[in-house]
N, C-alpha and C. Protein backbone atom coordinates (compact mmCIF):
# COMPACT_ATOMS: atom_id res chain seq x y z
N UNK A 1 124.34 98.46 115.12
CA UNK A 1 122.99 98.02 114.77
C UNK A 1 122.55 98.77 113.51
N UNK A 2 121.92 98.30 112.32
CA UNK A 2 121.70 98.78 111.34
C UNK A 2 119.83 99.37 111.51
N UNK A 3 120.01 100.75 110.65
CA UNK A 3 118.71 101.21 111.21
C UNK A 3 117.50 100.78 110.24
N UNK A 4 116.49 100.88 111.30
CA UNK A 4 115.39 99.79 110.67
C UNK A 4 114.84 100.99 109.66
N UNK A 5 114.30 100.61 108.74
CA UNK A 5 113.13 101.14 107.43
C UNK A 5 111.79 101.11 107.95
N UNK A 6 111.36 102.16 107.65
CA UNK A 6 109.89 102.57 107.64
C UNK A 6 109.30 102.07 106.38
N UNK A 7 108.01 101.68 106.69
CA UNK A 7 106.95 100.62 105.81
C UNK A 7 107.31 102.38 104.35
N UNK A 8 106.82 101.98 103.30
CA UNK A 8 106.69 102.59 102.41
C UNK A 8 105.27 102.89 101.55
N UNK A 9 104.85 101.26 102.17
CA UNK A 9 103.31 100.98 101.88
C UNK A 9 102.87 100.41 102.31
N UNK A 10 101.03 99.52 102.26
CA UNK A 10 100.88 98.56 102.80
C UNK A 10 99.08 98.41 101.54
N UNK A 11 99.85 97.37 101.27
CA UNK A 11 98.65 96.98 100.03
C UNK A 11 98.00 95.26 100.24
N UNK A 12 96.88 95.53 100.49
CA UNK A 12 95.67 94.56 100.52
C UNK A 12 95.91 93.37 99.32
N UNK A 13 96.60 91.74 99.63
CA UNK A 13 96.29 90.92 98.64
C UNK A 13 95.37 90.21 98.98
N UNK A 14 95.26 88.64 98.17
CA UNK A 14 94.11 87.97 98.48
C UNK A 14 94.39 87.27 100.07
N UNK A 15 95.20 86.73 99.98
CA UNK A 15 95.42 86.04 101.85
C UNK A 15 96.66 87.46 102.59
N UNK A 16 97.62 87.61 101.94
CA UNK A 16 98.33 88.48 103.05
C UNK A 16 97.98 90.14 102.43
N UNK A 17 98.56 91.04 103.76
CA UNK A 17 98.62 92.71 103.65
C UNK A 17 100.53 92.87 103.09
N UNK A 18 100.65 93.09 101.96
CA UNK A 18 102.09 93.29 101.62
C UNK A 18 102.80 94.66 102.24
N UNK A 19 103.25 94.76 103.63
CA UNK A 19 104.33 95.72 103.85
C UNK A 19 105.13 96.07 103.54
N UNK A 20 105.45 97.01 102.25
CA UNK A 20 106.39 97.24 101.70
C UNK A 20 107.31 97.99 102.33
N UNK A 21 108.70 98.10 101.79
CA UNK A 21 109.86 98.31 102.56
C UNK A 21 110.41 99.25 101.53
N UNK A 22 110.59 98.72 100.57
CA UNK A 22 111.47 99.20 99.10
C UNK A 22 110.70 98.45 98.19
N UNK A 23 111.00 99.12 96.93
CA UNK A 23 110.55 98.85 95.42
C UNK A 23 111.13 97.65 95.16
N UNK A 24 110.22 96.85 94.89
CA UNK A 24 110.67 95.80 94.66
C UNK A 24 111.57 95.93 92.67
N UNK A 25 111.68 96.77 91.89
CA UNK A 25 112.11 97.61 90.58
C UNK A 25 113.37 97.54 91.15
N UNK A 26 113.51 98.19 92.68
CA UNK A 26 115.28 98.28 92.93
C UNK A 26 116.27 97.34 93.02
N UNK A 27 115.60 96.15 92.76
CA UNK A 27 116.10 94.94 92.71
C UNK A 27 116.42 93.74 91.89
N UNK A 28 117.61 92.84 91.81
CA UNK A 28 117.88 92.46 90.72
C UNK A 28 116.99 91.40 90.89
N UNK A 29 117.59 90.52 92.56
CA UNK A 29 116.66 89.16 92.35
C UNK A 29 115.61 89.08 93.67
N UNK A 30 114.44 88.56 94.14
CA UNK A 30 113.91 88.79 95.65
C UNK A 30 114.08 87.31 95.71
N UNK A 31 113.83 87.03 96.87
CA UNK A 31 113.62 85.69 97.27
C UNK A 31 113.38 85.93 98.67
N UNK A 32 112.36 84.38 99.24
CA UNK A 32 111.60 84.66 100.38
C UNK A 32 112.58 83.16 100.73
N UNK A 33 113.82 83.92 101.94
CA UNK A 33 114.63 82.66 102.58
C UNK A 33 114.38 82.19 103.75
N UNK A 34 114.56 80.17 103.65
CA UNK A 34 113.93 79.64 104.98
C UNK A 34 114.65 80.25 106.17
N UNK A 35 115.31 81.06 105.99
CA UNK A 35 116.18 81.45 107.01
C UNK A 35 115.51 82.77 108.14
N UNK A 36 114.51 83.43 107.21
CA UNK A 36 113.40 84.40 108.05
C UNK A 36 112.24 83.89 108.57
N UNK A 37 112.07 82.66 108.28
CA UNK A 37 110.93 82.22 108.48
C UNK A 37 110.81 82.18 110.16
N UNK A 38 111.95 81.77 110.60
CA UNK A 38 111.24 81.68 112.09
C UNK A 38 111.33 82.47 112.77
N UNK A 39 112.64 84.16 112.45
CA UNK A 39 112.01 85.32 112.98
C UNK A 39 110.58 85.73 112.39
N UNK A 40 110.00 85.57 111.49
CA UNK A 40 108.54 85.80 110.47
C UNK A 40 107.69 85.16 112.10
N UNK A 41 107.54 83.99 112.15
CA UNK A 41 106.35 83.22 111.97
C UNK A 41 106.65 83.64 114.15
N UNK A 42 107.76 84.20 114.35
CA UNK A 42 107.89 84.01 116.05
C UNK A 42 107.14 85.25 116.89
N UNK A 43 106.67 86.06 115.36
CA UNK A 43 105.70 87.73 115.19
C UNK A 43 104.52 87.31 115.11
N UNK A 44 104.48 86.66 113.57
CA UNK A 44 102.72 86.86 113.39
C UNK A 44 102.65 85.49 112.29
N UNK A 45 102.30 84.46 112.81
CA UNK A 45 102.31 82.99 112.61
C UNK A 45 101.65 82.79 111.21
N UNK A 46 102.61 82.44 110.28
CA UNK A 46 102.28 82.15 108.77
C UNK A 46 102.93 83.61 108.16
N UNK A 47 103.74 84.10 108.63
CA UNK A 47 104.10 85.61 107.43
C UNK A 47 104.97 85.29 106.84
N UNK A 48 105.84 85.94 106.03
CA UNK A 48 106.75 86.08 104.80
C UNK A 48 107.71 86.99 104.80
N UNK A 49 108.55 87.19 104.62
CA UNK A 49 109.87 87.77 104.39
C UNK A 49 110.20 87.83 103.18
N UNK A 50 110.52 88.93 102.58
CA UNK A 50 110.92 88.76 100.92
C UNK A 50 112.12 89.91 101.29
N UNK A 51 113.10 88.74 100.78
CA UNK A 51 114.35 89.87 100.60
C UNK A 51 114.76 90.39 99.13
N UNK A 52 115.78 91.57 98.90
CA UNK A 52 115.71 91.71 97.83
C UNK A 52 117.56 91.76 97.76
N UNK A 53 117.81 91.62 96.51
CA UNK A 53 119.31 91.53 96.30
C UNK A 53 120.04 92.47 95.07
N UNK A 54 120.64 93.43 95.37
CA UNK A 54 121.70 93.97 94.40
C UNK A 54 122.96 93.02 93.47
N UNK A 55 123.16 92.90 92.03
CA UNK A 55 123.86 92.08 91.89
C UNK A 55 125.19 92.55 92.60
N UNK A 56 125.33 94.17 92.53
CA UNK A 56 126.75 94.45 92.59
C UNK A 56 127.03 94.52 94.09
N UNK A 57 126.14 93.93 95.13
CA UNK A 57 126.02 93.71 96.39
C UNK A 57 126.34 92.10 97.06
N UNK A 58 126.88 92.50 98.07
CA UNK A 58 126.66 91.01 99.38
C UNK A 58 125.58 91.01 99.92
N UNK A 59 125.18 92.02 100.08
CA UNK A 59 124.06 92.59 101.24
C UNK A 59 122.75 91.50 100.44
N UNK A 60 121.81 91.53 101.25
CA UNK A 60 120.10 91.24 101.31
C UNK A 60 119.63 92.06 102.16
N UNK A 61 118.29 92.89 101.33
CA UNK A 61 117.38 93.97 102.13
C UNK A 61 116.21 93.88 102.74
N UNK A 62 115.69 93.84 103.41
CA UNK A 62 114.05 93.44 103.22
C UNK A 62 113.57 94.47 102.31
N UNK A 63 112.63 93.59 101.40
CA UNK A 63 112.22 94.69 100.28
C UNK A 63 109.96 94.62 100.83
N UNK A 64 110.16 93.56 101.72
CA UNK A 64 108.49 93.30 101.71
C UNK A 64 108.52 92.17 102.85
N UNK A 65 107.22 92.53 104.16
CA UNK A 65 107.11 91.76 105.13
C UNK A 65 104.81 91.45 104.63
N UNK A 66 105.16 90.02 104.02
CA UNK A 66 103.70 89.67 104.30
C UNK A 66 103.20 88.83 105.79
N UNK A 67 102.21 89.61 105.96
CA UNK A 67 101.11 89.30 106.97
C UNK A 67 99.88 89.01 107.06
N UNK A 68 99.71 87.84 107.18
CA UNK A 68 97.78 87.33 106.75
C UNK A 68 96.70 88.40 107.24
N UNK A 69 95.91 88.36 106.37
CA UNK A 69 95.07 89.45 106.16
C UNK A 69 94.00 89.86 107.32
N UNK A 70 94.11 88.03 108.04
CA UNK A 70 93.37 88.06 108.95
C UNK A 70 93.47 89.06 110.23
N UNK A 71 94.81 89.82 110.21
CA UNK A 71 94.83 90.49 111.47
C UNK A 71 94.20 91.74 111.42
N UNK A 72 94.49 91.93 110.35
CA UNK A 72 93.85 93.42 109.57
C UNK A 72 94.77 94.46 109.51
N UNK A 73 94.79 95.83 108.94
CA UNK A 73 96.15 96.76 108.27
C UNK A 73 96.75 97.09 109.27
N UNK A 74 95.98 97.49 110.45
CA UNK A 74 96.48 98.07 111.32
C UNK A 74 98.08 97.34 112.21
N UNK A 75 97.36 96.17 112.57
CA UNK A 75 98.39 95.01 113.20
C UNK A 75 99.30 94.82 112.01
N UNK A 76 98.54 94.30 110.67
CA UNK A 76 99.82 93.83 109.86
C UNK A 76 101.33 94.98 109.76
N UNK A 77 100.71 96.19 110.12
CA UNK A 77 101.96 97.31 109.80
C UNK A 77 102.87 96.78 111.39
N UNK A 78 101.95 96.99 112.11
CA UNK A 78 102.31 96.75 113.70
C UNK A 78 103.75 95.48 113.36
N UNK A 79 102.93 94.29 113.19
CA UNK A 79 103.51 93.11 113.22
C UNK A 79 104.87 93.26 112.14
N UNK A 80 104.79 93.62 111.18
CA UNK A 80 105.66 93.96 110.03
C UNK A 80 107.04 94.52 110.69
N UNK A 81 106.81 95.85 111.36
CA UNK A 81 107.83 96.54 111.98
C UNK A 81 108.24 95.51 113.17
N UNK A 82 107.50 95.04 113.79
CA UNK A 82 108.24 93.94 115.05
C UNK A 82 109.32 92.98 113.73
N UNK A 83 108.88 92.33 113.33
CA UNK A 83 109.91 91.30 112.38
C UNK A 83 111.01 92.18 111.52
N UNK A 84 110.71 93.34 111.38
CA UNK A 84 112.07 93.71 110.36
C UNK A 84 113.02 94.54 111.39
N UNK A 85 112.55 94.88 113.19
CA UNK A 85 113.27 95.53 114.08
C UNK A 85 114.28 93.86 114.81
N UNK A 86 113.43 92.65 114.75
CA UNK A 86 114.41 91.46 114.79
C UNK A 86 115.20 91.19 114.27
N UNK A 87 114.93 91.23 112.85
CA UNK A 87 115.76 91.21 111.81
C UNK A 87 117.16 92.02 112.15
N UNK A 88 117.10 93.33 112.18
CA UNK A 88 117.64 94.50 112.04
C UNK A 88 118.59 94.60 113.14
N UNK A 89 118.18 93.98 114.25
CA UNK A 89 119.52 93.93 115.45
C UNK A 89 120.14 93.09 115.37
């Protein structure tokens, strides 16, 4: 089992709370794949997954878990760590 990442941040946008994971700088390309969406949305209904990609890599990281703002910081960190501990097993 690969070990899960601790949030790094958590910054206030206009609709979601961006849980950051990693710098999104450490990365060549991100992309948000339909493929997280339904561990995303089976947490906290309408979130986001942004992975990030090394060129000289296979791998994809989570670099950022968005969560509508509506739940507020507290839950969005909450909810964030539930989807990237799914992810992660």
């Amino acid at each position: 089992m690969t070990e899960q990442p601790e949030p790094k941040s958590v910054e206030a946008g206009d609709e979601y709370f961006h849980v950051e994971y990693a710098d999104p700088d450490e990365f060549d390309s991100i992309r948000t794949p339909d493929w997280a969406a339904h561990a995303s949305d089976s947490v906290s209904q309408g979130s986001e997954i942004r992975m990030g990609h090394h060129s000289d890599s296979d791998e994809w990281e989570i670099q950022s878990v968005l969560i509508k703002k509506s739940v507020g910081e507290d839950k969005a960190r909450e909810q964030a760590n539930k989807i990237v501990e799914k992810l992660s097993s």
